[in-house]
N, C-alpha and C. Protein backbone atom coordinates (compact mmCIF):
# COMPACT_ATOMS: atom_id res chain seq x y z
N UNK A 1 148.75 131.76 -100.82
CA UNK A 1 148.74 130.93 -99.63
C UNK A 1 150.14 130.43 -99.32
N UNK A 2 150.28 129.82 -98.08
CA UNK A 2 151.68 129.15 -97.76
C UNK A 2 151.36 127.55 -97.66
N UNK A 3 151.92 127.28 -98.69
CA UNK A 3 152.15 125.70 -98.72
C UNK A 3 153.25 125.31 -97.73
N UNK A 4 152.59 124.25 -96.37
CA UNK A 4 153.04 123.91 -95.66
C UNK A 4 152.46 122.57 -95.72
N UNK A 5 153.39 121.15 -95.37
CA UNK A 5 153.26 120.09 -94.80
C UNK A 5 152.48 118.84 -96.26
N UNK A 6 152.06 118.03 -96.11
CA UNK A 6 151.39 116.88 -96.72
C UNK A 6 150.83 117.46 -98.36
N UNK A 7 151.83 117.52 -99.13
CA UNK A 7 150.90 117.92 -100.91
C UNK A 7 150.92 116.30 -101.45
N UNK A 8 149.61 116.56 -101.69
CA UNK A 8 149.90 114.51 -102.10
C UNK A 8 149.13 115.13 -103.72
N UNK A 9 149.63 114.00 -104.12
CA UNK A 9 149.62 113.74 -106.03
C UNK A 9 149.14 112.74 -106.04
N UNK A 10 147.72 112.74 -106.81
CA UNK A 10 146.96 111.57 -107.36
C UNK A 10 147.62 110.27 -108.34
N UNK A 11 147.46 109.15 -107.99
CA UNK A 11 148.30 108.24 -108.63
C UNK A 11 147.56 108.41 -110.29
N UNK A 12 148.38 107.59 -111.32
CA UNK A 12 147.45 107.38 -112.27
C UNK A 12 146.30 106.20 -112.73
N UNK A 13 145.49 106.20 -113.53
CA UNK A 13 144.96 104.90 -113.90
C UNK A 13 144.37 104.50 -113.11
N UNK A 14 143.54 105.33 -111.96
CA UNK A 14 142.37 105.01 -111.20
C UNK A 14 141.22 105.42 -111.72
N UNK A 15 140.21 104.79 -112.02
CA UNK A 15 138.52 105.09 -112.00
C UNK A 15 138.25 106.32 -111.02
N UNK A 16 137.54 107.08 -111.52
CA UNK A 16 136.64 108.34 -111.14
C UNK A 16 136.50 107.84 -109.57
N UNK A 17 135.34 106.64 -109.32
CA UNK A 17 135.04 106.08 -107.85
C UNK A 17 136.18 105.79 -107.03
N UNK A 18 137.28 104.95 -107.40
CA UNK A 18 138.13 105.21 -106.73
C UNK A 18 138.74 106.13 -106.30
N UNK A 19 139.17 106.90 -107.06
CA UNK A 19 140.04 107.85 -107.10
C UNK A 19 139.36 108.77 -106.14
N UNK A 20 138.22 109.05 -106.08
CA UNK A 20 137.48 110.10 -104.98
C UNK A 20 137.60 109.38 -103.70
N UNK A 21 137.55 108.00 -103.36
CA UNK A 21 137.19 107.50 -102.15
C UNK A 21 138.83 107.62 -101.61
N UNK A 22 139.59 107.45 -102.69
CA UNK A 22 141.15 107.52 -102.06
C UNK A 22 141.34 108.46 -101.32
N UNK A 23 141.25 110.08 -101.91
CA UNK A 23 141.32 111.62 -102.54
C UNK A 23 140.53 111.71 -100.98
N UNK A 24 139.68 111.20 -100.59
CA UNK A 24 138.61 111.71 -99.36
C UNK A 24 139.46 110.85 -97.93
N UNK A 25 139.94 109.76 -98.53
CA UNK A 25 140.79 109.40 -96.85
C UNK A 25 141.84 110.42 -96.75
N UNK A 26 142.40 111.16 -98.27
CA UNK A 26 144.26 111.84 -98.00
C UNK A 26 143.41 113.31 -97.30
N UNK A 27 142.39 113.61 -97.58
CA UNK A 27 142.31 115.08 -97.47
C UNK A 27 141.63 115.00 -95.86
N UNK A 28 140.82 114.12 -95.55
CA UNK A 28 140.28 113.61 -93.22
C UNK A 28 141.75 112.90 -93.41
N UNK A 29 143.04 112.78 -93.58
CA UNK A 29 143.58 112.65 -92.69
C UNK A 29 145.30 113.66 -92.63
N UNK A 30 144.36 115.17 -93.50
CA UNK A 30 144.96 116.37 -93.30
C UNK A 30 146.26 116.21 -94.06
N UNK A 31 146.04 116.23 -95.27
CA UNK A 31 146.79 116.76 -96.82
C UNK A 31 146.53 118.32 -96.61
N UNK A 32 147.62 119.35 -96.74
CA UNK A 32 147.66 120.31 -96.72
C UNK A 32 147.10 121.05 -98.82
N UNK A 33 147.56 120.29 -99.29
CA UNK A 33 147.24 120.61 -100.97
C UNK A 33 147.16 118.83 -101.56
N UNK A 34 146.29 119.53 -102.78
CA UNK A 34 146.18 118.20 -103.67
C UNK A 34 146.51 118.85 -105.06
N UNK A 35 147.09 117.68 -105.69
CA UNK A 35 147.36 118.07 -107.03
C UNK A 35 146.97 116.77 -107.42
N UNK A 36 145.97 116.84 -109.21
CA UNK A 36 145.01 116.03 -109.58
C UNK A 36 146.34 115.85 -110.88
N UNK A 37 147.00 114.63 -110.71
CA UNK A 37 148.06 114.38 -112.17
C UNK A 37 147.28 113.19 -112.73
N UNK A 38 146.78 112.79 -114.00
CA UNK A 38 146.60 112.07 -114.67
C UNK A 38 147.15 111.95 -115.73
N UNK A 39 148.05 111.99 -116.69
CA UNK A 39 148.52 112.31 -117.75
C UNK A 39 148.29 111.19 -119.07
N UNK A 40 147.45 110.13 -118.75
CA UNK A 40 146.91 108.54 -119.17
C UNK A 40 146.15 109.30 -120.03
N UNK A 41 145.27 109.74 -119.25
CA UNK A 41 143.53 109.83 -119.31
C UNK A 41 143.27 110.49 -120.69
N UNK A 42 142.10 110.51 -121.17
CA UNK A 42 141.68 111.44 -122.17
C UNK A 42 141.21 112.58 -121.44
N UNK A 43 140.85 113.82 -122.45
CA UNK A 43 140.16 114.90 -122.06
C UNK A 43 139.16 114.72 -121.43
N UNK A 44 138.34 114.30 -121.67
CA UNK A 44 136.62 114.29 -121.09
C UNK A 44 136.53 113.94 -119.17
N UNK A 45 137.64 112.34 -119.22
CA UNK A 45 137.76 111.79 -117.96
C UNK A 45 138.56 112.74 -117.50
N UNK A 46 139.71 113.41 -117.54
CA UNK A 46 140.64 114.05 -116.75
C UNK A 46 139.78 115.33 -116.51
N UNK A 47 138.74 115.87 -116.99
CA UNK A 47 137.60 116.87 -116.42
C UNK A 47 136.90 116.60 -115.40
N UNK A 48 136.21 115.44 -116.10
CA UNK A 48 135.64 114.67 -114.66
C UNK A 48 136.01 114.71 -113.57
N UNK A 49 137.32 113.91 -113.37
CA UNK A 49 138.04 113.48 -111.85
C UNK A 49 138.10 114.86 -111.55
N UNK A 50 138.79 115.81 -112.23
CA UNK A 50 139.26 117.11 -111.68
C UNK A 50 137.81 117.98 -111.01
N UNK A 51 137.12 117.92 -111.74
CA UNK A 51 135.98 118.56 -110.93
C UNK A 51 135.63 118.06 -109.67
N UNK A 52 135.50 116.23 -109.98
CA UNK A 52 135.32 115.62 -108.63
C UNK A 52 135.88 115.67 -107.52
N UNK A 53 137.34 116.23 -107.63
CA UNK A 53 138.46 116.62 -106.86
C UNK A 53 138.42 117.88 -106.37
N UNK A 54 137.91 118.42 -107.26
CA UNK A 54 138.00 119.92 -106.40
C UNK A 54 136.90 119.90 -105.74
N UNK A 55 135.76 119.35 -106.19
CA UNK A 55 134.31 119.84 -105.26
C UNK A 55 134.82 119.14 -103.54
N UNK A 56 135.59 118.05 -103.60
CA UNK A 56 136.23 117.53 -102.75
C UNK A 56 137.27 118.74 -101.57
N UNK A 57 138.03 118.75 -102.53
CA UNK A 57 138.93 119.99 -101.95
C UNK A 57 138.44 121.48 -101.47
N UNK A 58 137.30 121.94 -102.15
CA UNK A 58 136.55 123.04 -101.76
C UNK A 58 136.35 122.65 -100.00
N UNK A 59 135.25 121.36 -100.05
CA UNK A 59 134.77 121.36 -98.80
C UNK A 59 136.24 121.11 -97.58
N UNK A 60 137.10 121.01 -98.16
CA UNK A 60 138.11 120.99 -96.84
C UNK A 60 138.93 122.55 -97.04
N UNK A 61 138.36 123.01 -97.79
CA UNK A 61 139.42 124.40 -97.82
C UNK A 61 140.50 124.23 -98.27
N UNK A 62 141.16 123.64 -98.99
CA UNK A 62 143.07 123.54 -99.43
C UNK A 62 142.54 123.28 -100.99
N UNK A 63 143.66 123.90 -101.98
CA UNK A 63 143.56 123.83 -102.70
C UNK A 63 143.92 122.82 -103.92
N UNK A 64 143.05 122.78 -104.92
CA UNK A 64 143.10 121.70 -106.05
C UNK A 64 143.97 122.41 -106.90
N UNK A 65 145.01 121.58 -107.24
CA UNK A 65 146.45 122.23 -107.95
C UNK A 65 146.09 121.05 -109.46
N UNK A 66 146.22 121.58 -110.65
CA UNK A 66 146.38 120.74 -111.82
C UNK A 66 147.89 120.57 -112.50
N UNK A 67 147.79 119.21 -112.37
CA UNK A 67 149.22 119.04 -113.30
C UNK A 67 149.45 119.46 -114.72
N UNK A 68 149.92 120.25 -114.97
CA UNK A 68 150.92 120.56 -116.35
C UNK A 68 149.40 120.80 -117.68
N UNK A 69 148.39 121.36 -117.30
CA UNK A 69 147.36 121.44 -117.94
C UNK A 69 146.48 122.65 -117.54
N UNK A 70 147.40 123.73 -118.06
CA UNK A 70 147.13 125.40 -117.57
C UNK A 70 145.09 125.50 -118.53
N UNK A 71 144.83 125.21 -119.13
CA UNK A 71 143.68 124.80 -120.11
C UNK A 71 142.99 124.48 -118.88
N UNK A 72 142.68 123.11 -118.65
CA UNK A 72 142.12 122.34 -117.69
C UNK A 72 141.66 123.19 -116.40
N UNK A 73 142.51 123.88 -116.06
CA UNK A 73 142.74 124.79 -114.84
C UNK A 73 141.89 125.83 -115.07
N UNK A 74 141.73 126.23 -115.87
CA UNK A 74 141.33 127.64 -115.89
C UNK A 74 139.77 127.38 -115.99
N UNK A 75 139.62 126.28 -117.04
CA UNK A 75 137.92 125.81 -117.13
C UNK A 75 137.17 125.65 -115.82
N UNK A 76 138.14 124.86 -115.03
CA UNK A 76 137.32 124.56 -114.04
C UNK A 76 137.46 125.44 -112.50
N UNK A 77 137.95 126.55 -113.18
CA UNK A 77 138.54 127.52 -111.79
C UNK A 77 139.03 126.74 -110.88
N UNK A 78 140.46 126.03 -110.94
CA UNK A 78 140.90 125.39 -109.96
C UNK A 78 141.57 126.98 -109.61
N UNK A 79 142.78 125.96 -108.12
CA UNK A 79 143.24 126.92 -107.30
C UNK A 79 144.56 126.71 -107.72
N UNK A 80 145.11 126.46 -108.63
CA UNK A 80 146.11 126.70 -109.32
C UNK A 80 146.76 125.20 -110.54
N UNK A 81 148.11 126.15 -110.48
CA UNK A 81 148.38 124.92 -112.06
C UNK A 81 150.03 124.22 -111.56
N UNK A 82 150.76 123.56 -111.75
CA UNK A 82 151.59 122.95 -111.50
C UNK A 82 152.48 122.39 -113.16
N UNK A 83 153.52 123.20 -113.29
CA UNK A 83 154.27 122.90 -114.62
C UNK A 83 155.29 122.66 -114.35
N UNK A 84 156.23 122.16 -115.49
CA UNK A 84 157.67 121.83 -115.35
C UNK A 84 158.23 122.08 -116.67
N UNK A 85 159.89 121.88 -116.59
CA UNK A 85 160.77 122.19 -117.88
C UNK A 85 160.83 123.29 -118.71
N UNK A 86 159.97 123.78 -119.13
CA UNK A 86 160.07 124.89 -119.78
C UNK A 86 159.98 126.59 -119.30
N UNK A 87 160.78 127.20 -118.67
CA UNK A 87 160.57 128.29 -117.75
C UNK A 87 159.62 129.60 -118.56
N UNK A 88 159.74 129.28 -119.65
CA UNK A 88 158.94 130.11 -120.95
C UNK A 88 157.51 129.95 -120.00
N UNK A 89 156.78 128.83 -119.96
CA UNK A 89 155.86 128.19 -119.91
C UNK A 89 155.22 128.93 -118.10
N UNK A 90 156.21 129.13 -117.41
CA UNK A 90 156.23 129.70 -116.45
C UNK A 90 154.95 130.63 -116.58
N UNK A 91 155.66 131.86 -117.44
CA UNK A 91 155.02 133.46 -117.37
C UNK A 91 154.06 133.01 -118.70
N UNK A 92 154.20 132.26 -119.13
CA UNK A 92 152.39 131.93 -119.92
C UNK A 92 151.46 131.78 -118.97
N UNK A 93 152.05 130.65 -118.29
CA UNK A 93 150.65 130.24 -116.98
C UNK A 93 150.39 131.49 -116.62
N UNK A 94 151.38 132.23 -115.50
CA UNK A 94 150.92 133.12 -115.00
C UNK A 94 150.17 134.25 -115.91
N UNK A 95 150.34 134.37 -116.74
CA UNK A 95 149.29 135.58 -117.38
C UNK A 95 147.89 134.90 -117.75
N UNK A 96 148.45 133.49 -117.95
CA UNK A 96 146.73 132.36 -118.05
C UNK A 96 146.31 132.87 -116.77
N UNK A 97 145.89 132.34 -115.74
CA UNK A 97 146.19 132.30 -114.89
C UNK A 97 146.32 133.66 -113.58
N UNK A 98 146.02 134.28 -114.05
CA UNK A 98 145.83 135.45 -112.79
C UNK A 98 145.85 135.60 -111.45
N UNK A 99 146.73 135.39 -110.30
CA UNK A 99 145.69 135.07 -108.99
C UNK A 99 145.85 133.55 -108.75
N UNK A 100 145.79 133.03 -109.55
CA UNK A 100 146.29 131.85 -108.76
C UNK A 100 147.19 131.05 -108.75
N UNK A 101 147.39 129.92 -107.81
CA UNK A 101 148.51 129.20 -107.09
C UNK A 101 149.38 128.43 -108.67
N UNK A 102 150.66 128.89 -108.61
CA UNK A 102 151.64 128.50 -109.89
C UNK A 102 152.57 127.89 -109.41
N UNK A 103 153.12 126.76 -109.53
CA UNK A 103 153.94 125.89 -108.61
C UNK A 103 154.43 124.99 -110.10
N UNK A 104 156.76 125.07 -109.71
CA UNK A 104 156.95 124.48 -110.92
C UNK A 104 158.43 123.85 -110.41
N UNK A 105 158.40 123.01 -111.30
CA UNK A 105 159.15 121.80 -111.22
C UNK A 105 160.33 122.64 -111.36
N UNK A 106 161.42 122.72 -110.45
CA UNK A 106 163.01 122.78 -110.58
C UNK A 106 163.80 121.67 -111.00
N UNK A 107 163.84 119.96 -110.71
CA UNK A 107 164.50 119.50 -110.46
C UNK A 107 165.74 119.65 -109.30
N UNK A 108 167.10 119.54 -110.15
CA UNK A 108 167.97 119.84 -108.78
C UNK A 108 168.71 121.20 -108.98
N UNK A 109 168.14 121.82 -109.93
CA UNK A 109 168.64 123.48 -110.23
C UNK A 109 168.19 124.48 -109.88
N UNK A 110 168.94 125.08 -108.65
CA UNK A 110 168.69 126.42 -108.48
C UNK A 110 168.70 127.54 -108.98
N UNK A 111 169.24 127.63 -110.35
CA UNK A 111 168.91 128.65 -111.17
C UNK A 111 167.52 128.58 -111.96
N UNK A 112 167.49 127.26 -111.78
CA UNK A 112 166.19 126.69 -112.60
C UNK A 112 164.94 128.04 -112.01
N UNK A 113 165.28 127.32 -110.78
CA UNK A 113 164.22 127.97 -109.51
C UNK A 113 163.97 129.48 -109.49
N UNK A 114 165.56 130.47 -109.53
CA UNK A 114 165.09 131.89 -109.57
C UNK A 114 165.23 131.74 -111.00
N UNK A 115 164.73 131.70 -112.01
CA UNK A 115 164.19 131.70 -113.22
C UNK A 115 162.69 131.68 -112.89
N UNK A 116 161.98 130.37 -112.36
CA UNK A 116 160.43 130.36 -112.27
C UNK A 116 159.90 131.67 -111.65
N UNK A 117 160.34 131.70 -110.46
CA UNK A 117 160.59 132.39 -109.09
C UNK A 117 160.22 134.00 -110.06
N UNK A 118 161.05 134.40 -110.80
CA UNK A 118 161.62 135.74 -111.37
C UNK A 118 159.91 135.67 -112.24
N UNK A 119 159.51 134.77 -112.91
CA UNK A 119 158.42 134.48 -114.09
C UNK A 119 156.97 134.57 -113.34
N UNK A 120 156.90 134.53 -112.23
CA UNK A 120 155.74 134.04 -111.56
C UNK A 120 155.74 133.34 -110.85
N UNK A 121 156.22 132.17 -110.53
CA UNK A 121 155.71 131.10 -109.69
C UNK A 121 155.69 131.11 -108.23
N UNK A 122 154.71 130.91 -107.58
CA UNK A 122 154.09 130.63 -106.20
C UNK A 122 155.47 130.18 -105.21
N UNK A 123 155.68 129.14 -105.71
CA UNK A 123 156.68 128.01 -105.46
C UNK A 123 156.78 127.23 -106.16
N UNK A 124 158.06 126.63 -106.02
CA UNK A 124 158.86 125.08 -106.66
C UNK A 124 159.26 124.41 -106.18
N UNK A 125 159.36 123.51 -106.83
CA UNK A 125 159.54 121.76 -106.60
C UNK A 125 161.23 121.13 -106.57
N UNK A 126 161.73 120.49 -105.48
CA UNK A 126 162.97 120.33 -105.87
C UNK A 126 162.68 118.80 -105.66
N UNK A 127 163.37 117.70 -106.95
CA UNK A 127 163.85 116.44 -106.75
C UNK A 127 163.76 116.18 -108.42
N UNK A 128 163.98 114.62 -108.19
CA UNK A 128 163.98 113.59 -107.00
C UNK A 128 164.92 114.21 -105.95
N UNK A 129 164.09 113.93 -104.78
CA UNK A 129 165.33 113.53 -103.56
C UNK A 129 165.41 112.23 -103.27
N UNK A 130 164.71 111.33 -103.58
CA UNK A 130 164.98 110.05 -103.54
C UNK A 130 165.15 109.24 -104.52
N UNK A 131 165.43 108.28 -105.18
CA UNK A 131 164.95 107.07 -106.18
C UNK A 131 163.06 107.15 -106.06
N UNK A 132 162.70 107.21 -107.60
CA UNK A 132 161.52 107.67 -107.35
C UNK A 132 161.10 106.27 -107.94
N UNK A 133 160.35 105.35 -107.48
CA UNK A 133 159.28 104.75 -108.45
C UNK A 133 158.68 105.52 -109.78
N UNK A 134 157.87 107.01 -109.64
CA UNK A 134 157.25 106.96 -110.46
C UNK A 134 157.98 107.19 -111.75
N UNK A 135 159.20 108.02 -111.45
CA UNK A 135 160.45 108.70 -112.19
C UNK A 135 161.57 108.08 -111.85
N UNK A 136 161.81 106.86 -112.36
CA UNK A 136 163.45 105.92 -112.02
C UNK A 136 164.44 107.17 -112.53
N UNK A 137 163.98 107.50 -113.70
CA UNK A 137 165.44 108.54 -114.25
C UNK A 137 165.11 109.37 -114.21
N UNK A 138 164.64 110.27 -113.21
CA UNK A 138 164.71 111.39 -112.76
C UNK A 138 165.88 112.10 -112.02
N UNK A 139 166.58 113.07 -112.15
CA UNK A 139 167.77 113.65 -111.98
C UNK A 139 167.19 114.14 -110.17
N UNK A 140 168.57 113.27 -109.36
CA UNK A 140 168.69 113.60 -107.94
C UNK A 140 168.60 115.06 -107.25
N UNK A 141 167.69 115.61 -106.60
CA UNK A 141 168.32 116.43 -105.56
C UNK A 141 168.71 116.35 -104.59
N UNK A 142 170.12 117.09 -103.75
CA UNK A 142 170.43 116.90 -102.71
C UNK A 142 169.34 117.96 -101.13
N UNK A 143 169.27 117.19 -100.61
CA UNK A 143 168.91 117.86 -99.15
C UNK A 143 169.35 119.22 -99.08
N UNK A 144 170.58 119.00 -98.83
CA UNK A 144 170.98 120.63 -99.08
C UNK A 144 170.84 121.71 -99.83
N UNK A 145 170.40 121.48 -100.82
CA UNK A 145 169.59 122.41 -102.32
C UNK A 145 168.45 122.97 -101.31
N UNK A 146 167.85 122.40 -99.69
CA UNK A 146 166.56 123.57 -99.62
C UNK A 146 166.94 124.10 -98.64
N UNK A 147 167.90 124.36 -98.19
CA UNK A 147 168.75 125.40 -97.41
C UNK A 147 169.33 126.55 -98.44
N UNK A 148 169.72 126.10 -99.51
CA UNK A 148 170.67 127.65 -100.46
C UNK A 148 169.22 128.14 -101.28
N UNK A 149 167.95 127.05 -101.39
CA UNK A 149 166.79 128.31 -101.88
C UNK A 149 165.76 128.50 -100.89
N UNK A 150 166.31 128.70 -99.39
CA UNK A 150 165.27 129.64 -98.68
C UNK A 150 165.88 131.01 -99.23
N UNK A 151 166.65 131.54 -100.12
CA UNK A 151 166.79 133.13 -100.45
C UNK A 151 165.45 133.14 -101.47
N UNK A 152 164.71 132.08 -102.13
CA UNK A 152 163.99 132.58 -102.77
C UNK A 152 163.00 133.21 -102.50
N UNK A 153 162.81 132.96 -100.98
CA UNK A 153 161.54 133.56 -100.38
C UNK A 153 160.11 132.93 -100.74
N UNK A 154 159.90 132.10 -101.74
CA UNK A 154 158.59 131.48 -101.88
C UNK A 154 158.69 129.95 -101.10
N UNK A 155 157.82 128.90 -101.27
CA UNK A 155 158.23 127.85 -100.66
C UNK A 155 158.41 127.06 -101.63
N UNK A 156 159.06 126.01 -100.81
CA UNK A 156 159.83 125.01 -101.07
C UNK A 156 158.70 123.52 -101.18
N UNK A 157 158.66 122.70 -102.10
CA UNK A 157 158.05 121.79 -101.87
C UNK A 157 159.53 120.32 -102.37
N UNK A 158 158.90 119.24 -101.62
CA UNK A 158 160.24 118.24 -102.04
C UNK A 158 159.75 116.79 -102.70
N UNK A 159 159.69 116.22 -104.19
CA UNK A 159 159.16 115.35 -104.13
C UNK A 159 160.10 114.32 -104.74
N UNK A 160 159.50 113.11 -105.13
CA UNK A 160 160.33 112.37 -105.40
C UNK A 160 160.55 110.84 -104.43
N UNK A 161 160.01 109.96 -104.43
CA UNK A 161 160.74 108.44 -103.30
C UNK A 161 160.38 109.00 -101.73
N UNK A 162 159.43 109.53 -101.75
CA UNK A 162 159.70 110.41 -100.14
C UNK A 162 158.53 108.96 -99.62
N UNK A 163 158.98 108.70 -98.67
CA UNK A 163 157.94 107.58 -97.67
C UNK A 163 158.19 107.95 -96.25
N UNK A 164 157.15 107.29 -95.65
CA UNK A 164 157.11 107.72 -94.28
C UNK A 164 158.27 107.49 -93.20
N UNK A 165 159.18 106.72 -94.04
CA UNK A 165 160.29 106.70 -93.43
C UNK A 165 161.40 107.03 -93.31
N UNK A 166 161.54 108.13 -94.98
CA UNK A 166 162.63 109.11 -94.80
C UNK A 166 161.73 110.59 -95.36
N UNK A 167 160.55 110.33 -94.77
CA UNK A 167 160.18 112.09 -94.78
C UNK A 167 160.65 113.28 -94.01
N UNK A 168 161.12 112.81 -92.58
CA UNK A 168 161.47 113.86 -91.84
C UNK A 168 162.60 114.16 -91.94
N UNK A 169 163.57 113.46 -92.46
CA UNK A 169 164.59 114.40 -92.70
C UNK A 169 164.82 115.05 -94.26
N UNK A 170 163.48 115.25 -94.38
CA UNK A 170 163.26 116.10 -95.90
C UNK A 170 162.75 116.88 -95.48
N UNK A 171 161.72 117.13 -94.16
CA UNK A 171 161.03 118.27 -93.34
C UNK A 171 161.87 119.19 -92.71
N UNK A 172 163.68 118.24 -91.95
CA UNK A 172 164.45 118.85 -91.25
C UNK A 172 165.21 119.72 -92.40
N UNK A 173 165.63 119.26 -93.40
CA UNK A 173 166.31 119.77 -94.55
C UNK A 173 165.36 121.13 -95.08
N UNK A 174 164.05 121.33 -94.72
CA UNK A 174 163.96 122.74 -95.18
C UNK A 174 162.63 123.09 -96.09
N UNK A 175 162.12 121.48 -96.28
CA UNK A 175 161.27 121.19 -97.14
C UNK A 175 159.61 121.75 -96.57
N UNK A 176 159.30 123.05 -96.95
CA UNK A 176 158.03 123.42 -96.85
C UNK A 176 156.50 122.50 -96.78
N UNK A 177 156.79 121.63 -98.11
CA UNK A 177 155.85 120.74 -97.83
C UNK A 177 156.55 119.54 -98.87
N UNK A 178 155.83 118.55 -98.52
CA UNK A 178 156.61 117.25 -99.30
C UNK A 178 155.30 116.40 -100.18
N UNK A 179 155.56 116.59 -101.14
CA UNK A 179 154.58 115.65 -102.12
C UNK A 179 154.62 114.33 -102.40
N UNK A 180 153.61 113.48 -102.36
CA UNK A 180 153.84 112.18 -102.32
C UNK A 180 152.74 111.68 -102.96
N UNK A 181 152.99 110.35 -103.61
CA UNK A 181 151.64 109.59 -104.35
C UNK A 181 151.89 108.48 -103.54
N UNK A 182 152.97 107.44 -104.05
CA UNK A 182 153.10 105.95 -104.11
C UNK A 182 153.19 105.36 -102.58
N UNK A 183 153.64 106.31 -101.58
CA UNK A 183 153.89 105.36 -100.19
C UNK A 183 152.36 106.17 -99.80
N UNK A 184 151.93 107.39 -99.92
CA UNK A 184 150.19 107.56 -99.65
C UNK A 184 148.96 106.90 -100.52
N UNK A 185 148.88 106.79 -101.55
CA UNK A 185 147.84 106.30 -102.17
C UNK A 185 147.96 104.37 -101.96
N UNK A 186 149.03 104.24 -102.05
CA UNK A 186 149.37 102.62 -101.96
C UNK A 186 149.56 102.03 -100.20
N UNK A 187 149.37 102.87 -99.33
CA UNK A 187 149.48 102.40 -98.13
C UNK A 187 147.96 101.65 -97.85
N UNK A 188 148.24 100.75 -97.03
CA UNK A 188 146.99 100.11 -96.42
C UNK A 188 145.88 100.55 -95.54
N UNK A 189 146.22 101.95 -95.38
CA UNK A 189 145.13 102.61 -94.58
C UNK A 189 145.45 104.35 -95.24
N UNK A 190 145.00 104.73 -96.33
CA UNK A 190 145.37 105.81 -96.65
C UNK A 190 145.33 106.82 -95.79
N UNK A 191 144.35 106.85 -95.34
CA UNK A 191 144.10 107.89 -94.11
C UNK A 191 144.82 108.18 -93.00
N UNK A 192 145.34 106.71 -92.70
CA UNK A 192 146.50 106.80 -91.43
C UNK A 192 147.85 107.38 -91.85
N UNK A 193 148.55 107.26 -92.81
CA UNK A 193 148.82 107.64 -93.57
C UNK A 193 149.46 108.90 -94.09
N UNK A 194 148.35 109.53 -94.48
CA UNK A 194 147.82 110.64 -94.77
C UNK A 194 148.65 111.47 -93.20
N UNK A 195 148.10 111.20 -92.47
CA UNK A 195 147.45 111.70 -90.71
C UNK A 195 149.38 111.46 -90.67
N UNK A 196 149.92 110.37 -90.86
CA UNK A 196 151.32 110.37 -90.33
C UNK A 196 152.42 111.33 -90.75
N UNK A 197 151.78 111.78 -92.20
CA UNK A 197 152.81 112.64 -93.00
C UNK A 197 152.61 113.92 -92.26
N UNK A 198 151.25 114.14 -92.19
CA UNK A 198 150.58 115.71 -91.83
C UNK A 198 151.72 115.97 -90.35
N UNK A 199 151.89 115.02 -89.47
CA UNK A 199 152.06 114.93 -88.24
C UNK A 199 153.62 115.43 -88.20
N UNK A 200 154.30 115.01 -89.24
CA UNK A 200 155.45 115.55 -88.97
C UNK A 200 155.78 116.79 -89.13
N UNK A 201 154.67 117.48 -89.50
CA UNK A 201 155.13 119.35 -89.46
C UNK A 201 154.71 119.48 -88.25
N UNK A 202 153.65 118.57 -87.61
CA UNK A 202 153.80 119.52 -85.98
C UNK A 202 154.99 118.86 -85.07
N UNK A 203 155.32 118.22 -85.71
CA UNK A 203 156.49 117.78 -84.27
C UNK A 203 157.98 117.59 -85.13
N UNK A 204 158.14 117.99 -85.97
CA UNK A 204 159.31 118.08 -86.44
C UNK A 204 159.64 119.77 -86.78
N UNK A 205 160.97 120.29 -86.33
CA UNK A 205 161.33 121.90 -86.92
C UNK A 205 161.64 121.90 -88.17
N UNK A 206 161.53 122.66 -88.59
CA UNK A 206 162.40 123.14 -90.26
C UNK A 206 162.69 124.19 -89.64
N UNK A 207 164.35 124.02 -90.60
CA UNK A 207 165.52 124.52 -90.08
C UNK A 207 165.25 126.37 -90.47
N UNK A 208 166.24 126.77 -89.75
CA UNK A 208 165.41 128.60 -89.34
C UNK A 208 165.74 128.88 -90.72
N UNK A 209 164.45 130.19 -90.55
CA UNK A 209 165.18 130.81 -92.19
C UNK A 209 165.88 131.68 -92.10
């Protein structure tokens, strides 16, 4: 598939009930992908939500992406897996993994990237591009890093501090789709929200390839 526009990331340390009623305003107010990160949780609960999430995500058609838990993924036939740091780890998933959506953390390295890129992966992830709440010391990417990897030919996703108020010029910079938890899950109307991020792929360009 082509990951375009709104990938939102589940916060952590929400209850099953919550977490679905959140998960159901981001996806009616047009999240292009979801990725289910819990990394708190025990086994049993992080099954749970994830199933609850995908039966969620089925009925809107976009796919349920699992964080860094190629295992998890495969049990529950999600629509793909989401890893980082280790490029080894890359071409494991993908042979886990057959067919579906493999998406992996670059940081701010473009070699990082045609490394994944070369291993399997769908697409990757470039940031922080901002100061991140969830990741204070997370190593910066610049804007310009998604202009020198449109040669990779897969897409581009951008995460990291992204809020509704410096998303679009992470959309103008090149950014395929932009992932977000803390300014979507923590806004006062998730859904609106949701609907504001989606909005800037129709009325904002990304720059030609």
């Amino acid at each position: 598939m082509r990951l375009r526009g709104l990938y939102a990331i589940t916060p952590e340390g929400l209850g099953t009930e919550v977490l679905v009623a959140a998960v159901r305003c981001v996806l009616d107010g047009g999240a292009a992908a979801l990725q289910y990160r819990n990394k708190a949780a025990g086994a049993e609960l992080r099954r749970e939500q994830a199933l609850a999430l995908l039966a969620l995500a089925r009925k809107k058609d976009i796919p349920l992406i699992v964080n860094d838990d190629v295992e998890l993924a495969a049990s529950i036939d999600a629509d793909g897996v989401h890893i980082g740091k280790d490029d080894g780890r890359v071409a494991a998933a993908r042979q886990r993994l057959p067919g579906r959506l493999l998406g992996a953390s670059c940081y701010e390295s473009l070699e990082r990237a045609r490394e994944a890129v070369a291993a399997g992966a769908d697409y990757v992830a470039f940031g922080s591009v901002f100061l991140s709440a969830t990741k204070p010391q997370a190593m910066r990417a610049p804007l310009g890093l998604f202009r020198q990897a449109r040669t990779l030919g897969v897409p581009l996703v951008a995460i990291g501090g992204i809020t509704i108020g410096n998303a679009a010029a992470v959309v103008r910079a090149g950014a395929d789709a932009i992932a977000v938890i803390a300014d979507l899950f923590g806004a006062p109307d998730i859904r609106a929200r949701a609907a504001e991020f989606a909005r800037l792929y129709a009325i904002s360009p990304v720059i030609s390839r």
